[in-house]
PDB file of N, CA and C in Angstrom:
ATOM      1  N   UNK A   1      -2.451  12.292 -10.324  1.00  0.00           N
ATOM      2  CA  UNK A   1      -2.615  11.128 -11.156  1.00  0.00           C
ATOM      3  C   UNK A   1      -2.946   9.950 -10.281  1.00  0.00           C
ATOM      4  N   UNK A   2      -3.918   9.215 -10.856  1.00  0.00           N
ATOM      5  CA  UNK A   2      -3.771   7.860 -10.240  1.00  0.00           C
ATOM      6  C   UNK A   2      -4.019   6.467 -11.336  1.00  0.00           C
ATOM      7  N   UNK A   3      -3.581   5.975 -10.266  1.00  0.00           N
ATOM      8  CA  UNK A   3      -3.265   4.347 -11.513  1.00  0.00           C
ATOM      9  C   UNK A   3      -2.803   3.147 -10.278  1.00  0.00           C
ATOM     10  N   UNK A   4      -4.041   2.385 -10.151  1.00  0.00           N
ATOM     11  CA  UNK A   4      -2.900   1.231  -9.049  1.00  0.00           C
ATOM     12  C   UNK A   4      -3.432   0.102  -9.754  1.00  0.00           C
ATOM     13  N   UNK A   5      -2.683  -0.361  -9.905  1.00  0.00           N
ATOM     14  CA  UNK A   5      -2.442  -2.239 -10.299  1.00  0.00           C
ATOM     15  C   UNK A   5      -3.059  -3.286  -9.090  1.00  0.00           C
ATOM     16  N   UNK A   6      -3.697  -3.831  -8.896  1.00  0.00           N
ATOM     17  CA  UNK A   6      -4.046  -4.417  -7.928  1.00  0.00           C
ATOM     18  C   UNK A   6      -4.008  -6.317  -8.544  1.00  0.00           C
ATOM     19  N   UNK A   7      -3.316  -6.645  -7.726  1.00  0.00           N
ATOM     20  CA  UNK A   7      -3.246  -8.210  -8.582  1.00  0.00           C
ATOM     21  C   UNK A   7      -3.416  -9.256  -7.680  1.00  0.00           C
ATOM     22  N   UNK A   8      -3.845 -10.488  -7.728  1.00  0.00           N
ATOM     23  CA  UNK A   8      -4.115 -11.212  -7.444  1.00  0.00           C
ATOM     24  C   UNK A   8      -3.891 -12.415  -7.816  1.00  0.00           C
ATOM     25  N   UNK A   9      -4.121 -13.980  -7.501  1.00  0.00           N
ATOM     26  CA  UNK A   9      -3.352 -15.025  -8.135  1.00  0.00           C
ATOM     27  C   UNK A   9      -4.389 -15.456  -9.401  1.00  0.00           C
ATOM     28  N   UNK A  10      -5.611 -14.350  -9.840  1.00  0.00           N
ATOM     29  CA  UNK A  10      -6.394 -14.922 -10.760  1.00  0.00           C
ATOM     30  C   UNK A  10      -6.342 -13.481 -11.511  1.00  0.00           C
ATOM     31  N   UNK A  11      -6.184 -12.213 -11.581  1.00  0.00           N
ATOM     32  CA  UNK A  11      -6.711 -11.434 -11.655  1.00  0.00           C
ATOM     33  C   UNK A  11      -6.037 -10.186 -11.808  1.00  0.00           C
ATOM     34  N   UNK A  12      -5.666  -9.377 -12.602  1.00  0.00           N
ATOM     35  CA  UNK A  12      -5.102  -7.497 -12.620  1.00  0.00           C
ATOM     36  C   UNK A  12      -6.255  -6.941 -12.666  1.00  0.00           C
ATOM     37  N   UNK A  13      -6.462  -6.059 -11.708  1.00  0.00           N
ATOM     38  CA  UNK A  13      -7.337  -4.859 -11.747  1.00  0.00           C
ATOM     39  C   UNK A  13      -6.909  -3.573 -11.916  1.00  0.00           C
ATOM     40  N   UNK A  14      -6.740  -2.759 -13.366  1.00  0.00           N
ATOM     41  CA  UNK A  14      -6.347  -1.331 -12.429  1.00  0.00           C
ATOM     42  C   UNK A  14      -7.348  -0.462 -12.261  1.00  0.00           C
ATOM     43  N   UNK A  15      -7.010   0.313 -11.103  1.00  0.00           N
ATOM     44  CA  UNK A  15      -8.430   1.032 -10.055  1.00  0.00           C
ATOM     45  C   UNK A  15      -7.566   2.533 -10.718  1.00  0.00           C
ATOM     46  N   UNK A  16      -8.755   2.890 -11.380  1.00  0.00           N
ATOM     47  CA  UNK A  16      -8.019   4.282 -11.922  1.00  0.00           C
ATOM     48  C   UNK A  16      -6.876   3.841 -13.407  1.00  0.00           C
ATOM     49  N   UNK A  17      -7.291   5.043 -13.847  1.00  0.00           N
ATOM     50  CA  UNK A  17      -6.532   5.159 -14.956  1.00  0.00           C
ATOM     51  C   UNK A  17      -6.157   6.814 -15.646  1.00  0.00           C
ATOM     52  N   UNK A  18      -5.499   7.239 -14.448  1.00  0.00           N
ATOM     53  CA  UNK A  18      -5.224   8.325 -14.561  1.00  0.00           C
ATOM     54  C   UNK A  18      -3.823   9.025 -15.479  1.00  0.00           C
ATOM     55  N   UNK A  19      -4.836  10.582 -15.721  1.00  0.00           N
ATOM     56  CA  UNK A  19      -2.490  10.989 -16.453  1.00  0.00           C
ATOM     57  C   UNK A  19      -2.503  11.725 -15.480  1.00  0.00           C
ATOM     58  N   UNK A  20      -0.798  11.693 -15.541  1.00  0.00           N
ATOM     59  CA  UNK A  20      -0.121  13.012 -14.693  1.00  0.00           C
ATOM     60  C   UNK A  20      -0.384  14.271 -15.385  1.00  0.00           C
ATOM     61  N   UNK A  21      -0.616  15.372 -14.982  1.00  0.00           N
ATOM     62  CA  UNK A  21      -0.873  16.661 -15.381  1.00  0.00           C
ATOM     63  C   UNK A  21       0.165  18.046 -14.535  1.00  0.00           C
ATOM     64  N   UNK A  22       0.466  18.691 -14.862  1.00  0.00           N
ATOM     65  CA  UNK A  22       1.320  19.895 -14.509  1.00  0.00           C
ATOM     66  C   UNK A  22       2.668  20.415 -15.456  1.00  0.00           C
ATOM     67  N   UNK A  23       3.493  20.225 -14.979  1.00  0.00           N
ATOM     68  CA  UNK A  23       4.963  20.977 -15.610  1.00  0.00           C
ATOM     69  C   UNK A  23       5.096  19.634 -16.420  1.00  0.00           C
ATOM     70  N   UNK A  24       6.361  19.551 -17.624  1.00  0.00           N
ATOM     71  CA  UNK A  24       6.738  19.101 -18.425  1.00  0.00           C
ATOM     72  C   UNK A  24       6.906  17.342 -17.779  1.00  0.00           C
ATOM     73  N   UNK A  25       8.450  17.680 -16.605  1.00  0.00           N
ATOM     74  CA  UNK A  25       8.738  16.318 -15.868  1.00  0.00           C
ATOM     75  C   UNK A  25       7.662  15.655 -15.262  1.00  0.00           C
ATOM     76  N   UNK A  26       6.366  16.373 -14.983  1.00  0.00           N
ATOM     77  CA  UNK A  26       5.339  15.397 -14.638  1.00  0.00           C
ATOM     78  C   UNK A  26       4.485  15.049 -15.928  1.00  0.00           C
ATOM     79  N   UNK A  27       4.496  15.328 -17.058  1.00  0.00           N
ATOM     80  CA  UNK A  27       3.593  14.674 -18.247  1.00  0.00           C
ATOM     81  C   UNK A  27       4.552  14.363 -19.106  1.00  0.00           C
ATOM     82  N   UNK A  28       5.900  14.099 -18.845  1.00  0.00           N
ATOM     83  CA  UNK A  28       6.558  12.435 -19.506  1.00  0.00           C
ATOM     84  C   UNK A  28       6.625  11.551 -19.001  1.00  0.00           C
ATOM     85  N   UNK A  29       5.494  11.968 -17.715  1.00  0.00           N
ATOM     86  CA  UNK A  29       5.701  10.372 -16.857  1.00  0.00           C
ATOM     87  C   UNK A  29       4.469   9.076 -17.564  1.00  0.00           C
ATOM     88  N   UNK A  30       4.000  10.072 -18.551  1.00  0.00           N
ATOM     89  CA  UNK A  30       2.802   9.164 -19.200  1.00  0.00           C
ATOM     90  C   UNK A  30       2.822   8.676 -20.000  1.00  0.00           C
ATOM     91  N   UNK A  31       4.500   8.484 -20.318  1.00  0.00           N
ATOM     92  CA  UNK A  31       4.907   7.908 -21.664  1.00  0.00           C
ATOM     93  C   UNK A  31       5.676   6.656 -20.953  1.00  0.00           C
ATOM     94  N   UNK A  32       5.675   6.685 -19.878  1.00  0.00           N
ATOM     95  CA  UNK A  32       6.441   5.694 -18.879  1.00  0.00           C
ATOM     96  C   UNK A  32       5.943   4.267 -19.138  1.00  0.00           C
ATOM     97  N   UNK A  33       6.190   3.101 -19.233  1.00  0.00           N
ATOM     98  CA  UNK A  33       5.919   1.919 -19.303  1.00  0.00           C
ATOM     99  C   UNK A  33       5.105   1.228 -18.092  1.00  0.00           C
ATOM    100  N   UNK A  34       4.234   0.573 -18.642  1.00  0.00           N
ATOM    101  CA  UNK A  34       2.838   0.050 -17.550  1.00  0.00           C
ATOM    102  C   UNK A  34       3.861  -1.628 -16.980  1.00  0.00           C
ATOM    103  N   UNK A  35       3.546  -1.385 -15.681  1.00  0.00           N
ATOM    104  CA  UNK A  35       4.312  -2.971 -14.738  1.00  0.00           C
ATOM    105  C   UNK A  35       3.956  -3.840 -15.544  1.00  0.00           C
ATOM    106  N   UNK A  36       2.513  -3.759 -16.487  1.00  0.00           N
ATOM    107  CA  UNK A  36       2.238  -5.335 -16.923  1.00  0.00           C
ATOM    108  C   UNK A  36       1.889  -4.925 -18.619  1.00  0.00           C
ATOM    109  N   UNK A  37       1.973  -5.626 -19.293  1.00  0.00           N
ATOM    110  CA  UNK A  37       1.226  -5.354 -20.325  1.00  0.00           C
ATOM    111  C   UNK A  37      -0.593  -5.092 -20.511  1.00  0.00           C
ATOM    112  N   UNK A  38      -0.992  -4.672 -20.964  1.00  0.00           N
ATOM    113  CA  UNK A  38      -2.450  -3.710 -20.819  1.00  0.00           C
ATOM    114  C   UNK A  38      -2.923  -4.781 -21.149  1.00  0.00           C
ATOM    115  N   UNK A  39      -2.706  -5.764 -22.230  1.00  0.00           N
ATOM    116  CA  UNK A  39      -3.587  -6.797 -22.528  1.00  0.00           C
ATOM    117  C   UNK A  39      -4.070  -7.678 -21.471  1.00  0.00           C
ATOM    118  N   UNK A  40      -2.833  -7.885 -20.213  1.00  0.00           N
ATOM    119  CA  UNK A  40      -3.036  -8.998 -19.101  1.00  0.00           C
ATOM    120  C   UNK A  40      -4.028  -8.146 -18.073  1.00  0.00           C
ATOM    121  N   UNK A  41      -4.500  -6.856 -18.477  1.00  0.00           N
ATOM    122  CA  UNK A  41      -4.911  -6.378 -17.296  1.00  0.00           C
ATOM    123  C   UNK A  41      -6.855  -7.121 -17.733  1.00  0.00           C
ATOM    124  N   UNK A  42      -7.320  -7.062 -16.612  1.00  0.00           N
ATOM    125  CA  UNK A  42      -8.544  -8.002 -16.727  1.00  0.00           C
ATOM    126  C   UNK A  42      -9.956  -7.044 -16.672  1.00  0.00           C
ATOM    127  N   UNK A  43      -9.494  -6.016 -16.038  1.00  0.00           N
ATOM    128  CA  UNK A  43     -10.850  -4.882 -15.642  1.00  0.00           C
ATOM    129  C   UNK A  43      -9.707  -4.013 -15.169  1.00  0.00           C
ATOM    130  N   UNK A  44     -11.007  -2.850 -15.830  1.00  0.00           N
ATOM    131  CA  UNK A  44     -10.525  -0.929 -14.977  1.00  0.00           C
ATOM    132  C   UNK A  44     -11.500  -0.429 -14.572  1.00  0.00           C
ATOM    133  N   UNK A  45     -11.592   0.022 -13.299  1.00  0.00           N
ATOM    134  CA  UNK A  45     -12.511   0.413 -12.616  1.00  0.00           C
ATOM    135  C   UNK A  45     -11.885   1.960 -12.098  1.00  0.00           C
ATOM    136  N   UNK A  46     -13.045   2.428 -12.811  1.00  0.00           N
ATOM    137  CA  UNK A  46     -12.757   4.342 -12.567  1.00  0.00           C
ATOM    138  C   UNK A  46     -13.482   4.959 -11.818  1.00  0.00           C
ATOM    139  N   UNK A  47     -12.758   5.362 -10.771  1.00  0.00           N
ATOM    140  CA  UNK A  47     -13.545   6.030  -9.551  1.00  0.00           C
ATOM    141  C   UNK A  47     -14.987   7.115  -9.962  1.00  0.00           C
ATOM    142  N   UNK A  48     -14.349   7.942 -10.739  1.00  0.00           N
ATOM    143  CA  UNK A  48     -14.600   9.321 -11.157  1.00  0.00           C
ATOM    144  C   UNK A  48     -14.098  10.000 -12.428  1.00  0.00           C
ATOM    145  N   UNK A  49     -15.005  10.215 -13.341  1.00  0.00           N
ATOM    146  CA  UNK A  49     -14.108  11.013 -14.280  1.00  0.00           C
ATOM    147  C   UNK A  49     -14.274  12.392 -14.971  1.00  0.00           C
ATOM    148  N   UNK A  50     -12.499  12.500 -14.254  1.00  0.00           N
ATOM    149  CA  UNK A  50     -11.431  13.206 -14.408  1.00  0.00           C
ATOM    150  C   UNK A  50     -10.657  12.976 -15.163  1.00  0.00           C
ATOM    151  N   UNK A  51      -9.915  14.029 -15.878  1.00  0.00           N
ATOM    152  CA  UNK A  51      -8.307  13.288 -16.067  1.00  0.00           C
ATOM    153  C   UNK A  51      -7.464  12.439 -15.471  1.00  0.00           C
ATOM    154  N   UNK A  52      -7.554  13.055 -14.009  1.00  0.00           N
ATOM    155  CA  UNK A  52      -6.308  12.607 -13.609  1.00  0.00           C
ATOM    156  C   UNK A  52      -6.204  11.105 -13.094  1.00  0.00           C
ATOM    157  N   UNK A  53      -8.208  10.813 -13.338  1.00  0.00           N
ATOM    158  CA  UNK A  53      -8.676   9.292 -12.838  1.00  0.00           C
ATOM    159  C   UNK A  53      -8.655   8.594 -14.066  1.00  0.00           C
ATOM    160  N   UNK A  54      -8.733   8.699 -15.392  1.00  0.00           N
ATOM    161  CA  UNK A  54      -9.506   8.410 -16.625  1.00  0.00           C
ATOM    162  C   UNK A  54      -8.938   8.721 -17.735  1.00  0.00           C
ATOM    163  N   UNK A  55      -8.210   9.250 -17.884  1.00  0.00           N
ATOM    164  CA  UNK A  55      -7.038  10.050 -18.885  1.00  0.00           C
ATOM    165  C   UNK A  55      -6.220   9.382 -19.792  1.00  0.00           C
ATOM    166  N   UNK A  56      -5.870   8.165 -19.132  1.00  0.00           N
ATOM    167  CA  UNK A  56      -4.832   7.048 -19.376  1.00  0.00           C
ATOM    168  C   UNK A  56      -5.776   6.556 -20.278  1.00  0.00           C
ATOM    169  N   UNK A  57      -7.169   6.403 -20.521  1.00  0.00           N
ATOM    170  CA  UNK A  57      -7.541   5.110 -20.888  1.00  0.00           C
ATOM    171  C   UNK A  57      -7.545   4.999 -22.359  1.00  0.00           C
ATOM    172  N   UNK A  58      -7.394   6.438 -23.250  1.00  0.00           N
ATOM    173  CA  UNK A  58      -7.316   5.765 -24.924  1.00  0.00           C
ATOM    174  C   UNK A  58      -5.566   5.414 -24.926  1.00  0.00           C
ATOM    175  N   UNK A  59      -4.669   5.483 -24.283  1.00  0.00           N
ATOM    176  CA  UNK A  59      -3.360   5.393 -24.406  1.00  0.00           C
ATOM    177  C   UNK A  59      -3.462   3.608 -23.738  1.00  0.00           C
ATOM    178  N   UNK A  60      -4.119   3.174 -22.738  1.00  0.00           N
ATOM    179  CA  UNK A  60      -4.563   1.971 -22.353  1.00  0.00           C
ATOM    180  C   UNK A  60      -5.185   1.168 -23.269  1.00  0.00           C
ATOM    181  N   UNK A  61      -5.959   1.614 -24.329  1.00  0.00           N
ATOM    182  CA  UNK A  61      -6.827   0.932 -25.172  1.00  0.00           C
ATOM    183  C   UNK A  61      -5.451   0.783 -26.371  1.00  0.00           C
ATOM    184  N   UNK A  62      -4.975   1.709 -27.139  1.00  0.00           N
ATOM    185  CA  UNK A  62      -4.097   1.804 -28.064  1.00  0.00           C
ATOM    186  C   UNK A  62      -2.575   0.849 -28.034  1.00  0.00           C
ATOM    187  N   UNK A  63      -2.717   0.359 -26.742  1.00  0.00           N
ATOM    188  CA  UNK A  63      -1.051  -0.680 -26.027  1.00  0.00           C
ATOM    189  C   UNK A  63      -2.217  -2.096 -25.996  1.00  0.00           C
ATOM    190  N   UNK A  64      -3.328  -2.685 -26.039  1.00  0.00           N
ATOM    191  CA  UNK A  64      -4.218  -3.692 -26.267  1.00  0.00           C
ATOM    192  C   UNK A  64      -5.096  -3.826 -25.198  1.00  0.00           C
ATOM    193  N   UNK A  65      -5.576  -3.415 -24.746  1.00  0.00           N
ATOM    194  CA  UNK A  65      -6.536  -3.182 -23.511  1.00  0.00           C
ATOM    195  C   UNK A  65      -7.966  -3.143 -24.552  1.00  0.00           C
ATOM    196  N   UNK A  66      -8.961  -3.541 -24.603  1.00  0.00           N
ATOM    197  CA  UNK A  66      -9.155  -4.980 -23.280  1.00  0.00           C
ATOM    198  C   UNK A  66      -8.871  -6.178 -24.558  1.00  0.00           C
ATOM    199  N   UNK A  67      -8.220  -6.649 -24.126  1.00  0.00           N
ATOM    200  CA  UNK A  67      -7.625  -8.311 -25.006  1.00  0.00           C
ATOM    201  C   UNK A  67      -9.149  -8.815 -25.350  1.00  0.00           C
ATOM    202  N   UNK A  68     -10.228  -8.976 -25.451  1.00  0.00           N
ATOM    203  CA  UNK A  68     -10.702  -9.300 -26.425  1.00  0.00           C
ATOM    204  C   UNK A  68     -11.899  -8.311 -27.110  1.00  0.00           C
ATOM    205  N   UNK A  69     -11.485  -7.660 -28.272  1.00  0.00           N
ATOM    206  CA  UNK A  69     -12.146  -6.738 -28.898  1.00  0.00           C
ATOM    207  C   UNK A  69     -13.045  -7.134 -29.785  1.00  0.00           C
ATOM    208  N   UNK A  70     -14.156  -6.596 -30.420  1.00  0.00           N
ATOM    209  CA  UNK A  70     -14.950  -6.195 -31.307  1.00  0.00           C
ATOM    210  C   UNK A  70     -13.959  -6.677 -32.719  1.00  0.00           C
ATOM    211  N   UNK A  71     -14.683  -7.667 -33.078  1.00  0.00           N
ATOM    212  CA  UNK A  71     -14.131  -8.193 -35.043  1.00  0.00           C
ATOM    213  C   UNK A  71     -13.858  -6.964 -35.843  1.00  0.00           C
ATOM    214  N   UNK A  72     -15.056  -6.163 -36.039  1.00  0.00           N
ATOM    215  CA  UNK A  72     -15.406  -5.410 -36.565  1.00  0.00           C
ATOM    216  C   UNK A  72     -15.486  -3.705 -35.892  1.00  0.00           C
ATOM    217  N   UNK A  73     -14.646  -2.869 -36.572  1.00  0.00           N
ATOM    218  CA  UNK A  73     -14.867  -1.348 -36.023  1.00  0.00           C
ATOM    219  C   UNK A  73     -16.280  -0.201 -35.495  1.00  0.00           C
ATOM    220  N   UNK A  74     -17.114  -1.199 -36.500  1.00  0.00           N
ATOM    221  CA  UNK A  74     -18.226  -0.715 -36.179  1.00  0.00           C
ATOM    222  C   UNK A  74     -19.276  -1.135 -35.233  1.00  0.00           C
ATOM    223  N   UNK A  75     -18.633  -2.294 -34.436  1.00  0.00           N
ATOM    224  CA  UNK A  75     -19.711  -2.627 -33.150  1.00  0.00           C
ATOM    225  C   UNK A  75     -19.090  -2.417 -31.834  1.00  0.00           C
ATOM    226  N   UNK A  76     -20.190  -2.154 -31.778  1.00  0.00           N
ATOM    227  CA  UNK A  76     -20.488  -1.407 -30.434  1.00  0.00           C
ATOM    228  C   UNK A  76     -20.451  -1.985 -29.058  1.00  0.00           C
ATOM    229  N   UNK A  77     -19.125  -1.226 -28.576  1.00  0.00           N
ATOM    230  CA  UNK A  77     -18.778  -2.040 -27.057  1.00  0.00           C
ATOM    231  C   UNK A  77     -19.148  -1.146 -26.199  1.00  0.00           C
ATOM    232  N   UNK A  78     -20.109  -1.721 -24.806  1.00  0.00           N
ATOM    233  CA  UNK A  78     -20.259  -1.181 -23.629  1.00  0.00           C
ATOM    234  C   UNK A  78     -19.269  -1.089 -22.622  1.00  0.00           C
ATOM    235  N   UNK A  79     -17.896  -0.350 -22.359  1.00  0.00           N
ATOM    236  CA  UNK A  79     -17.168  -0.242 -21.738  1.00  0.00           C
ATOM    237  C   UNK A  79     -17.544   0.254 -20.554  1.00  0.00           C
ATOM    238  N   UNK A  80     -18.135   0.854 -20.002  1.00  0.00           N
ATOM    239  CA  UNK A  80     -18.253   1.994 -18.501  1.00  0.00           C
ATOM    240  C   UNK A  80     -20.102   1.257 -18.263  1.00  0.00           C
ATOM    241  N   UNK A  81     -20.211   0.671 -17.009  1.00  0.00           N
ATOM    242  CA  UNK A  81     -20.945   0.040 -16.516  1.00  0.00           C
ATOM    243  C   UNK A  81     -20.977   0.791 -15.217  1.00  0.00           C
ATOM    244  N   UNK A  82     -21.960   1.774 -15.290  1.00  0.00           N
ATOM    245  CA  UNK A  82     -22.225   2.563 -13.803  1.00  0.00           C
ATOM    246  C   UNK A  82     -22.001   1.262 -12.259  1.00  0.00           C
ATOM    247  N   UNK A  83     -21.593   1.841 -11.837  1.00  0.00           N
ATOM    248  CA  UNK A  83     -22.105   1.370 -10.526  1.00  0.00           C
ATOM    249  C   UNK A  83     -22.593   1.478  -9.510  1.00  0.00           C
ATOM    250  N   UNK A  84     -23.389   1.705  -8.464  1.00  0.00           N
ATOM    251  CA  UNK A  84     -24.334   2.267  -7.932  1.00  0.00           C
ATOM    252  C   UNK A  84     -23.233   1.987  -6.328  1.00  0.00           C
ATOM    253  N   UNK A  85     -23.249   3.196  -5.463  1.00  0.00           N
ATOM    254  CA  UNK A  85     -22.474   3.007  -4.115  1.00  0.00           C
ATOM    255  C   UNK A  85     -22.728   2.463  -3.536  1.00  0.00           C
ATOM    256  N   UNK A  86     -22.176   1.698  -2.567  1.00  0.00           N
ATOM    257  CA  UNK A  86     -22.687   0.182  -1.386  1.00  0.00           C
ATOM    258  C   UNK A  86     -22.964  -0.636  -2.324  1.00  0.00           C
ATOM    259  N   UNK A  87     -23.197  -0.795  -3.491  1.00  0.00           N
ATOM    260  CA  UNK A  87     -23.787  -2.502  -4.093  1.00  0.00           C
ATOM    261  C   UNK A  87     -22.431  -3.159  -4.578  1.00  0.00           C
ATOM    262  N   UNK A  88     -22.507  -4.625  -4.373  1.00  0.00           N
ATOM    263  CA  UNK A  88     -21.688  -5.187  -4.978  1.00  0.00           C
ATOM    264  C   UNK A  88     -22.103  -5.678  -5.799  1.00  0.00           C
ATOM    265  N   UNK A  89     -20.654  -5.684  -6.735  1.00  0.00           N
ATOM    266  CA  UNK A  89     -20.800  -6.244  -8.553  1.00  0.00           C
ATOM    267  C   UNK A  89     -19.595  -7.417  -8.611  1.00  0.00           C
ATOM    268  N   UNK A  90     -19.789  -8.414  -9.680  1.00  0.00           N
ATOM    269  CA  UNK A  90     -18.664  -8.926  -9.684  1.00  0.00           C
ATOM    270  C   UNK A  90     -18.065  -8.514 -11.408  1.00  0.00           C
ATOM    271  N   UNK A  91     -16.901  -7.785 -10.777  1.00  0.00           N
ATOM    272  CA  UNK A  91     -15.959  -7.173 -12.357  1.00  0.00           C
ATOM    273  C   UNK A  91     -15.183  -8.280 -13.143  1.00  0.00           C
ATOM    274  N   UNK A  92     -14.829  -9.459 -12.472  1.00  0.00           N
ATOM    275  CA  UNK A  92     -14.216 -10.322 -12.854  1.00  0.00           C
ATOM    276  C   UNK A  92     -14.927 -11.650 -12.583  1.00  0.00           C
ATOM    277  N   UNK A  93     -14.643 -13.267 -12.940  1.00  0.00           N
ATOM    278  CA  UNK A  93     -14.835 -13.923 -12.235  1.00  0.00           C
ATOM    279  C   UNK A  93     -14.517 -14.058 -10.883  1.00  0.00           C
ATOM    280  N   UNK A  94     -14.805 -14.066  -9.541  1.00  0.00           N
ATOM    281  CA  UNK A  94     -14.227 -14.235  -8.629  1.00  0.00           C
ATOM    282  C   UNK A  94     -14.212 -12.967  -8.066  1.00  0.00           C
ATOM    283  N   UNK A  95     -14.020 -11.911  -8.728  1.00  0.00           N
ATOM    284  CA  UNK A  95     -13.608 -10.564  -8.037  1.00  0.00           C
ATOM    285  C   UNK A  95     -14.718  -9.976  -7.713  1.00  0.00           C
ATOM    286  N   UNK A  96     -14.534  -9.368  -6.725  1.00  0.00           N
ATOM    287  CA  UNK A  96     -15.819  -8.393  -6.130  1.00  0.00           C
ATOM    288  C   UNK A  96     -15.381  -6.954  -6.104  1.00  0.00           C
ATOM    289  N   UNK A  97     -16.412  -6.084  -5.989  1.00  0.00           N
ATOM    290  CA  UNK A  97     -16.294  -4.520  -6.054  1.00  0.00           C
ATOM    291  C   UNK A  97     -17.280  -4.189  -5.311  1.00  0.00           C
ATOM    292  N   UNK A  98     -16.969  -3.852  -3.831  1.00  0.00           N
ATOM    293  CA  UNK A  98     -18.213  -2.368  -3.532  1.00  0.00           C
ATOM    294  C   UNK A  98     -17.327  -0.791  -3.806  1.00  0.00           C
ATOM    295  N   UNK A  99     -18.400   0.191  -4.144  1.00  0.00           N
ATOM    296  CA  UNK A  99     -17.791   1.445  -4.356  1.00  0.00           C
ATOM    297  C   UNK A  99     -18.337   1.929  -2.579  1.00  0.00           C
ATOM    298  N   UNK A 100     -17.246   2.851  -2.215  1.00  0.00           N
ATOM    299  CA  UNK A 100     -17.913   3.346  -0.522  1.00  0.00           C
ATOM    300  C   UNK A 100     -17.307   5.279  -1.392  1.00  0.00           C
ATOM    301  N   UNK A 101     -18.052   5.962  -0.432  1.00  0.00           N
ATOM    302  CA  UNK A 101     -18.067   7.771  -0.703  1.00  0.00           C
ATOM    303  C   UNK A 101     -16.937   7.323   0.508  1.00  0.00           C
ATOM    304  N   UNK A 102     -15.712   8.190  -0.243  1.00  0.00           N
ATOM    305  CA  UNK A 102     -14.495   8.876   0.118  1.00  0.00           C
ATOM    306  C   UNK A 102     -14.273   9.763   0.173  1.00  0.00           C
ATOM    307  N   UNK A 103     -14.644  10.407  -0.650  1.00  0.00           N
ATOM    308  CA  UNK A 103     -14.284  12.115  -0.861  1.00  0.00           C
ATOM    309  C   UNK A 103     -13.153  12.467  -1.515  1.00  0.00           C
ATOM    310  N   UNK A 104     -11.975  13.217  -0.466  1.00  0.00           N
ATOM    311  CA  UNK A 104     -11.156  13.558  -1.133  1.00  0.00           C
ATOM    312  C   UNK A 104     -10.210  13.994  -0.009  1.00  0.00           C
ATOM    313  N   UNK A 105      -9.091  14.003   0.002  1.00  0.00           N
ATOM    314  CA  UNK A 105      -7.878  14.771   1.328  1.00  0.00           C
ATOM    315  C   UNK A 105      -8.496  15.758   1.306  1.00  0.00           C
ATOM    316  N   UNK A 106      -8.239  16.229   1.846  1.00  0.00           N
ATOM    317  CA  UNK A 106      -7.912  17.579   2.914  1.00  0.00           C
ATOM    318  C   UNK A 106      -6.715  18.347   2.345  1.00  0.00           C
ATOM    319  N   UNK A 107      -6.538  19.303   1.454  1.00  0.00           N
ATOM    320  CA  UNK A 107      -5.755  20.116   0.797  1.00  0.00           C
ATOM    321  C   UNK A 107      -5.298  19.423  -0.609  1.00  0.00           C
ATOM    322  N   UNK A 108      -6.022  18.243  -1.185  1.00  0.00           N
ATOM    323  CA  UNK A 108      -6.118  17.975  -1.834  1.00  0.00           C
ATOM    324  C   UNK A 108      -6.627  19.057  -3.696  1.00  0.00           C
ATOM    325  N   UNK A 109      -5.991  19.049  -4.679  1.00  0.00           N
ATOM    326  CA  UNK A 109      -7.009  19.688  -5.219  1.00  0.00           C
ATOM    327  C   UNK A 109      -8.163  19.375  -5.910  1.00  0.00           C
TER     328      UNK A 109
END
């Protein structure tokens, strides 16, 4: 699973929005309470998607994520804005994002 909160004195980012997946005690951890409320979070930026990156996000949307929605059910929001590796974007006012190739650990699965 991943999920990090990244905050700043203008700004919540969470990087990932992953569920836990395996035995029972690891998928009630996804019923666990978020550090901030979903509404204060400002941008989610998803590495890759997976579950275990991306999983979280209709349970993220359903707690008020993203605080300002669509009037109406039937229009159409662009949520997932590719991003291209090495370029920078700005996700927030103020905030910057380059994506860099990481990969993955080493015995990782």
């Amino acid at each position: 699973m991943s999920k990090f909160l990244v905050e700043s004195g203008h700004v919540r980012v969470l990087v990932d929005c992953g569920l836990f997946q395996g035995g029972a005690e690891l998928r009630r951890r996804n019923w666990d309470k978020l550090p901030c409320d979903a509404a204060d979070i400002h941008a989610v930026v998803v590495t890759h998607a997976r579950l275990d990156h991306c999983g979280y996000l209709p349970r993220l949307v359903r707690h008020g994520w993203p605080k300002h929605r669509p009037a109406r059910p039937s229009t159409t929001v662009k949520f997932f804005d590719p991003v291209p590796v090495g370029s920078e974007v700005e996700i927030t006012v103020g905030t910057r994002l380059t994506l860099h190739r990481g990969g993955h650990f080493l015995g990782s699965a």
